[in-house]
Protein backbone atom coordinates (compact mmCIF):
# COMPACT_ATOMS: atom_id res chain seq x y z
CA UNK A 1 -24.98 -16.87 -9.42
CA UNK A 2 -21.93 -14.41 -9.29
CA UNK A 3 -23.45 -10.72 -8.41
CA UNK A 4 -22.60 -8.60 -11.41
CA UNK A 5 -22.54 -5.19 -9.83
CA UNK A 6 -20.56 -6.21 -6.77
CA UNK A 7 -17.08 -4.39 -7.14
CA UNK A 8 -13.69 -4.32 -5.86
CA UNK A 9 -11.85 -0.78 -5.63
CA UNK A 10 -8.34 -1.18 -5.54
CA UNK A 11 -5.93 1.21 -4.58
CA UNK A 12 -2.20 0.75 -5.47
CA UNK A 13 0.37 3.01 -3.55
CA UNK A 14 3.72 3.06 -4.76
CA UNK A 15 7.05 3.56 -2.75
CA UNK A 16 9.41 6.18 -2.75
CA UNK A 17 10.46 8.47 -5.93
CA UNK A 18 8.35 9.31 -9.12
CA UNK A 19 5.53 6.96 -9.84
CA UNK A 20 6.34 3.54 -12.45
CA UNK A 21 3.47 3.90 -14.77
CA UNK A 22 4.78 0.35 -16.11
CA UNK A 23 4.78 -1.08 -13.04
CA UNK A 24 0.81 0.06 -11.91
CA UNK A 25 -0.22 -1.31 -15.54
CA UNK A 26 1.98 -4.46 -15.54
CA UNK A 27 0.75 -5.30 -11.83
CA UNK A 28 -3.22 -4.78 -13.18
CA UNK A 29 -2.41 -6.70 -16.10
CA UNK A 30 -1.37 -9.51 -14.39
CA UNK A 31 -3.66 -10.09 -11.08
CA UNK A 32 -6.88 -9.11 -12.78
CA UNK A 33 -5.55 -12.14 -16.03
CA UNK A 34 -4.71 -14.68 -12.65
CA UNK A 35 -7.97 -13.97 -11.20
CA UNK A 36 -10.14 -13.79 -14.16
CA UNK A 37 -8.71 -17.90 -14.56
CA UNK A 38 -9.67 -18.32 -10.99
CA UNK A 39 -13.27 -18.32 -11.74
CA UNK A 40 -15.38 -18.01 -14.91
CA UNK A 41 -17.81 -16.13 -13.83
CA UNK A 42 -15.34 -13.61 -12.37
CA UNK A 43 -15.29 -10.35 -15.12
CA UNK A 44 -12.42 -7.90 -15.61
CA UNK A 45 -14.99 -4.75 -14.26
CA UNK A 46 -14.93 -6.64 -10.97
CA UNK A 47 -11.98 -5.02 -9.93
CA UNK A 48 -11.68 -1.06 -10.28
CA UNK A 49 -8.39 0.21 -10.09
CA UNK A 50 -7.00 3.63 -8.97
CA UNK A 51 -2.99 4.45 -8.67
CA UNK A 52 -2.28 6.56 -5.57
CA UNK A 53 0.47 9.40 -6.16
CA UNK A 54 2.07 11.00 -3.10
CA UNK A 55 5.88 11.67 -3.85
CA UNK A 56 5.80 14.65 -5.87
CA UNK A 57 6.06 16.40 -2.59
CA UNK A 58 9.47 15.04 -1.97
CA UNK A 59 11.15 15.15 -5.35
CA UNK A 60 12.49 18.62 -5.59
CA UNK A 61 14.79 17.69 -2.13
CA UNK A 62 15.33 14.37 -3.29
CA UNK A 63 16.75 15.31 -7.08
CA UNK A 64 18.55 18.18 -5.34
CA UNK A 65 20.65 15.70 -2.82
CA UNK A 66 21.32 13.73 -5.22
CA UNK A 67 22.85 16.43 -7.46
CA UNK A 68 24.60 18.16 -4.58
CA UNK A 69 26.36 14.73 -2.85
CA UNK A 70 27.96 13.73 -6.13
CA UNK A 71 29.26 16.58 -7.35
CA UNK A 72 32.10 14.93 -8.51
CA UNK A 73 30.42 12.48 -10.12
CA UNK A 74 32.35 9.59 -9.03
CA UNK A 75 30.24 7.81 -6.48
CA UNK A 76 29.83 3.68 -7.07
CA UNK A 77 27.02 1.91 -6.59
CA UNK A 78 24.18 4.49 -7.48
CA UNK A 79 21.09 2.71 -7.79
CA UNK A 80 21.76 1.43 -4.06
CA UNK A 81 22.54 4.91 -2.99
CA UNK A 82 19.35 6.56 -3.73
CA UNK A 83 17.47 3.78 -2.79
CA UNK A 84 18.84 4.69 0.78
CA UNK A 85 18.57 8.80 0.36
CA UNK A 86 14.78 8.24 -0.72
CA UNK A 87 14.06 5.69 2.19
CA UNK A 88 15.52 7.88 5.06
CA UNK A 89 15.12 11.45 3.56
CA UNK A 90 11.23 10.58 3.26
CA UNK A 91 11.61 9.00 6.49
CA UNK A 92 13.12 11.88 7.85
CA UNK A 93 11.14 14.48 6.50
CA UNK A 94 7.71 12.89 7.33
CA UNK A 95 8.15 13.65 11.12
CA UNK A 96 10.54 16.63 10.88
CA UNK A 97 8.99 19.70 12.22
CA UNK A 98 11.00 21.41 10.03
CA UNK A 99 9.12 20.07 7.30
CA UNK A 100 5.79 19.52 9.05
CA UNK A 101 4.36 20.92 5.83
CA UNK A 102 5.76 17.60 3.85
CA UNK A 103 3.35 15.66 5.85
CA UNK A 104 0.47 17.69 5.05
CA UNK A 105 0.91 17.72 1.60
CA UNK A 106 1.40 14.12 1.65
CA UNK A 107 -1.94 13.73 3.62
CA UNK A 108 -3.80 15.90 1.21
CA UNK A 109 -2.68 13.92 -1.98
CA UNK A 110 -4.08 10.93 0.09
CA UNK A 111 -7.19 12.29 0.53
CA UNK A 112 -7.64 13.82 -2.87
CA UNK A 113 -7.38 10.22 -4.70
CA UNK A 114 -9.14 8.38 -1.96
CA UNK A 115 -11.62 11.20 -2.94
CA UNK A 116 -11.02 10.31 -6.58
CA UNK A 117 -11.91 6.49 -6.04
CA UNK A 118 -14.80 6.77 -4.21
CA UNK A 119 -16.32 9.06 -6.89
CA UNK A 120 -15.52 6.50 -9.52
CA UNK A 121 -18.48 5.32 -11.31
CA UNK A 122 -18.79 1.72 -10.55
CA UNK A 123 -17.85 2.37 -6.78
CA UNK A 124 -20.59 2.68 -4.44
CA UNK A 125 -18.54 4.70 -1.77
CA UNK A 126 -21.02 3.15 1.48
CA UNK A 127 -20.70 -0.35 0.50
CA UNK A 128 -17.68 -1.14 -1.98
CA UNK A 129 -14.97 -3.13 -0.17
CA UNK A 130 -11.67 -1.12 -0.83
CA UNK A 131 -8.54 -2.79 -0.78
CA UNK A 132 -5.05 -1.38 -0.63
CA UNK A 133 -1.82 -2.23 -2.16
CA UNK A 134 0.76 -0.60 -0.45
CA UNK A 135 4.49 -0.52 -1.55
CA UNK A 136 7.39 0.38 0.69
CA UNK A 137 7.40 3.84 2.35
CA UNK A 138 3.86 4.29 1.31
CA UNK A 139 3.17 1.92 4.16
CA UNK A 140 4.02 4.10 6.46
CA UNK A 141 2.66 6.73 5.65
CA UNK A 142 -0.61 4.89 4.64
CA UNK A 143 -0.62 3.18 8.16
CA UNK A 144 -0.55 6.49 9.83
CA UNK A 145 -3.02 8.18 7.32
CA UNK A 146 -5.56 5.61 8.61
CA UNK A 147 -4.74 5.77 11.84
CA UNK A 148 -5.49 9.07 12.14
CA UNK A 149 -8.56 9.01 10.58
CA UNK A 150 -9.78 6.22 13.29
CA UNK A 151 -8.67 8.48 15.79
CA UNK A 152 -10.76 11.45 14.48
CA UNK A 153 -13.66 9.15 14.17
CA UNK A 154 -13.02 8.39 18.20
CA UNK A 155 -13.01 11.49 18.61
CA UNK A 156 -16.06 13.08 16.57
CA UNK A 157 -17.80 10.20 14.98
CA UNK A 158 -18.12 10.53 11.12
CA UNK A 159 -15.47 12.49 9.58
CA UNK A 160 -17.40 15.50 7.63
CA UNK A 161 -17.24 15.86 4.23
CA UNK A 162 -15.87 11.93 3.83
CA UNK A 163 -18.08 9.08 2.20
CA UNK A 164 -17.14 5.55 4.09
CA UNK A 165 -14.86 4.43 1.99
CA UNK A 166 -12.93 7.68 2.07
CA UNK A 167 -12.73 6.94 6.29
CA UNK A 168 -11.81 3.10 5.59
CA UNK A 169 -15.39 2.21 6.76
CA UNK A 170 -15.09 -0.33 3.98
CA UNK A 171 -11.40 -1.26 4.16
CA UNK A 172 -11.79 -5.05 3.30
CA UNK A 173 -8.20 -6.12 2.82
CA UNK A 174 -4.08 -4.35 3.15
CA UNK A 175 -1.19 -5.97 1.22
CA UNK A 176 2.55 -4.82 2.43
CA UNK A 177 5.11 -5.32 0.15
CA UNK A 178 8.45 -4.34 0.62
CA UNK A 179 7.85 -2.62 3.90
CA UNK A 180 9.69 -0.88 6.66
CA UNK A 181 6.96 -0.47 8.89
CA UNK A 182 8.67 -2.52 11.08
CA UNK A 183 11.47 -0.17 11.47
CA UNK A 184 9.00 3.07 11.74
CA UNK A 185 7.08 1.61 14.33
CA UNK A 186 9.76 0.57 16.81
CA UNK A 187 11.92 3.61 16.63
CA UNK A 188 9.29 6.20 16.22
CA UNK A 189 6.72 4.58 18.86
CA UNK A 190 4.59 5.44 16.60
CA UNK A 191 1.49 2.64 15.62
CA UNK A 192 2.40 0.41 18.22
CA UNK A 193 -1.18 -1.09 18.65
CA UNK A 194 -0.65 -1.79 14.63
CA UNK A 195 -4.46 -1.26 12.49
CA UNK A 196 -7.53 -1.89 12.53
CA UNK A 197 -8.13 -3.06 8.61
CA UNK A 198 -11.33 -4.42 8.64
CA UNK A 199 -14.15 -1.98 7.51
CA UNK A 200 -16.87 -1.31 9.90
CA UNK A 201 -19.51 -1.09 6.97
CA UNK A 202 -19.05 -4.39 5.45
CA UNK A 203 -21.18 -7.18 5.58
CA UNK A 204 -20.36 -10.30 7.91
CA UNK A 205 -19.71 -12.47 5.19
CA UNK A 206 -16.97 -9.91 3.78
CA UNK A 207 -15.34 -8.88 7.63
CA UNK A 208 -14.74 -12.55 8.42
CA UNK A 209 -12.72 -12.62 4.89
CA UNK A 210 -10.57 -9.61 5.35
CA UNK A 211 -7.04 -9.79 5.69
CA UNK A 212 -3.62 -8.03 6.00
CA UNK A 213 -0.85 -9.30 4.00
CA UNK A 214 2.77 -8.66 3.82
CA UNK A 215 5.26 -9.68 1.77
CA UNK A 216 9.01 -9.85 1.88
CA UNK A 217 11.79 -10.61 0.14
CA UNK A 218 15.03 -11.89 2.47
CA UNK A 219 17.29 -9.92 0.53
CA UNK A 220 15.55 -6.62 0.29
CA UNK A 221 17.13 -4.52 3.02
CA UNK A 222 14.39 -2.04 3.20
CA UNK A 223 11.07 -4.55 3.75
CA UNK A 224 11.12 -6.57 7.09
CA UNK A 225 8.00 -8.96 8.84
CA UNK A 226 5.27 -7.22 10.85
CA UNK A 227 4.38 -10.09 12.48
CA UNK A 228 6.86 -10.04 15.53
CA UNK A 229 6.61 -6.48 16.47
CA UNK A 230 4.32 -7.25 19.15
CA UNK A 231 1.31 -9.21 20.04
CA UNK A 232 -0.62 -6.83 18.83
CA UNK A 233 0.81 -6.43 15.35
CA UNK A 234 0.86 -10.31 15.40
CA UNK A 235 -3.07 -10.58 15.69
CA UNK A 236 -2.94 -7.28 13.10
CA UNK A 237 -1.34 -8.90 10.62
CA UNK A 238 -3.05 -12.06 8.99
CA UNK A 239 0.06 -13.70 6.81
CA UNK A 240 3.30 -12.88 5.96
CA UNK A 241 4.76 -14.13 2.41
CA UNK A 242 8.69 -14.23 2.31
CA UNK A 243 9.03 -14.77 -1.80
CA UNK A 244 12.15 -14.21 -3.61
CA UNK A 245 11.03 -11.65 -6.20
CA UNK A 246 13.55 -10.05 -9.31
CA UNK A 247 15.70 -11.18 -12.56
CA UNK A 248 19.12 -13.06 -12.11
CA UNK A 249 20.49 -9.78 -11.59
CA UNK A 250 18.47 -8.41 -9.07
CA UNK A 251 16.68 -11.08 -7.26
CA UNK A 252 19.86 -12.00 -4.78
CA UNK A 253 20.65 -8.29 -3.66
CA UNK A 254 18.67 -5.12 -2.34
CA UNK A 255 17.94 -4.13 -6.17
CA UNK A 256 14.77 -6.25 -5.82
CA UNK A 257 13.39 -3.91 -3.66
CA UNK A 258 11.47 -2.64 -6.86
CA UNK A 259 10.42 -6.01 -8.46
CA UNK A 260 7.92 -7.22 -6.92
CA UNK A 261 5.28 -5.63 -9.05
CA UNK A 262 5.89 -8.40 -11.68
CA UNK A 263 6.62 -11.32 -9.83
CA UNK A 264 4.23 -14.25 -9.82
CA UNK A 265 5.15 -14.91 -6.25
CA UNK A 266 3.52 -11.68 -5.17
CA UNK A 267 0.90 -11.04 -7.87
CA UNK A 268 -0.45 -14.85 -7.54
CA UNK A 269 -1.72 -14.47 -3.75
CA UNK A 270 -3.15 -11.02 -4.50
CA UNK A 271 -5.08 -12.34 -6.82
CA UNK A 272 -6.39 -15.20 -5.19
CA UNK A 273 -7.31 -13.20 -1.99
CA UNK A 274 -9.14 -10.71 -4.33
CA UNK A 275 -10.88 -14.11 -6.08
CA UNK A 276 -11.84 -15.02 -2.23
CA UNK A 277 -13.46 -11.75 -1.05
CA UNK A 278 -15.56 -11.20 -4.48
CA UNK A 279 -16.99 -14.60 -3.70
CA UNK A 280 -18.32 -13.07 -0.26
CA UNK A 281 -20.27 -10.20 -2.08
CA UNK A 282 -22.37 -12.79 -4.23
């Protein structure tokens, strides 16, 4: 007998730039149709979804580079190239104390729709299991977002003014895709001890199914495996998925960076792990 008010909140981060409405919708549309034919008890209100928005705060610098480096207009390749202004400017400007302020408005826009989907109305924010999709740079700055907050708990206990699932204390599953965590971690020495993803409110039955899963596609020159970081990132992460994502146009080169929301290689395991974890809440 399938528990009818057990819930799901999921959280989908995108990457770098303005958010793909298209992309959040298509991605819903498709895991929540894969695991609706995974079971038929399973209901489409399972699952609650919530898009996280964070890079607003790096636009303005972003569209201005962009104007100012090709003022002649006669640069090649220009998908490519502001694939790799967004990836390092954001990279850069996270931990630039020039632009400490970057990171805090980043931080707040994380808390504010963490805030958002905990208030939701079919989210209990002590008990639903939360679990995060997390494109790209988002990882990072996810990964540290949640680190932090672990270390503030450390430090003080519960964080005031925060329900449980706004400190992760339900955190039941993390899916990487297209991530350069990898790269962040080793050069910054930051998150070397990788996360702790498994919620310390959930029930037994729900920690022993959490998971952290990261995909990858070979030819995507901004995603990389977590796996062989260290040991520690090795226990952290549970599975990593190389897949070939994209069209005949863009699955071969670094353009497929920004197809995997689509791709039945990606969307097919999400939707069986979230099929696995609602069977732990019955």
């Amino acid at each position: 007998m399938q528990n009818s008010t057990a819930k799901i909140a999921i959280a989908v981060l995108h990457g770098m730039g303005e958010p793909n409405t298209h992309q959040t919708v298509e991605l819903k549309h498709r895991v929540t149709e894969r695991y609706l034919a995974l079971d038929k008890h399973f209901r489409e209100d399972d699952l609650v979804w919530h898009t996280v928005e964070w890079g607003e705060s790096l636009l303005p610098k972003q569209q201005a580079l962009k104007k100012a480096v090709n003022y002649r207009n006669d640069l090649d390749y220009p998908g490519l190239r502001e694939l790799f202004c967004r990836f390092f400017g954001a990279a850069l400007s996270y931990r630039s104390e020039s632009d400490w302020n970057i990171k805090e408005q980043i931080d707040s826009r994380l808390r504010e729709h963490f805030g958002r989907l905990a208030s939701h109305r079919r989210v209990q924010p002590g008990h639903t299991p939360l679990v995060i999709l997390s494109h790209s740079f988002s990882s990072v700055l996810l990964a540290e977002y949640i680190n932090e907050m672990h270390h503030r708990q450390r430090e003080q206990g519960d964080v005031a003014g925060l329900t449980p699932m706004e400190q992760f204390d339900t955190l039941a599953g993390l899916i990487t895709f297209g991530s350069p965590l990898a790269v962040y971690s080793v050069f910054t020495g930051h998150l070397s001890q990788a996360l702790n993803i498994t919620g310390r409110a959930l029930p037994q039955r729900s920690r022993d199914a959490v998971k952290w899963l990261n995909f990858y596609d070979k030819d995507d020159v901004i995603a990389y495996p977590l796996k062989g970081i260290n040991e520690a990132w090795n226990q952290a992460v549970s599975e990593e998925y190389e897949i070939n994502v994209g069209s005949a146009a863009t699955s071969w080169n670094p353009a497929c960076h920004n197809e995997y929301w689509d791709d039945e290689d990606f969307f097919k395991p999400v939707a069986k792990y979230l099929a696995g974890l609602r069977k732990t809440l019955e």
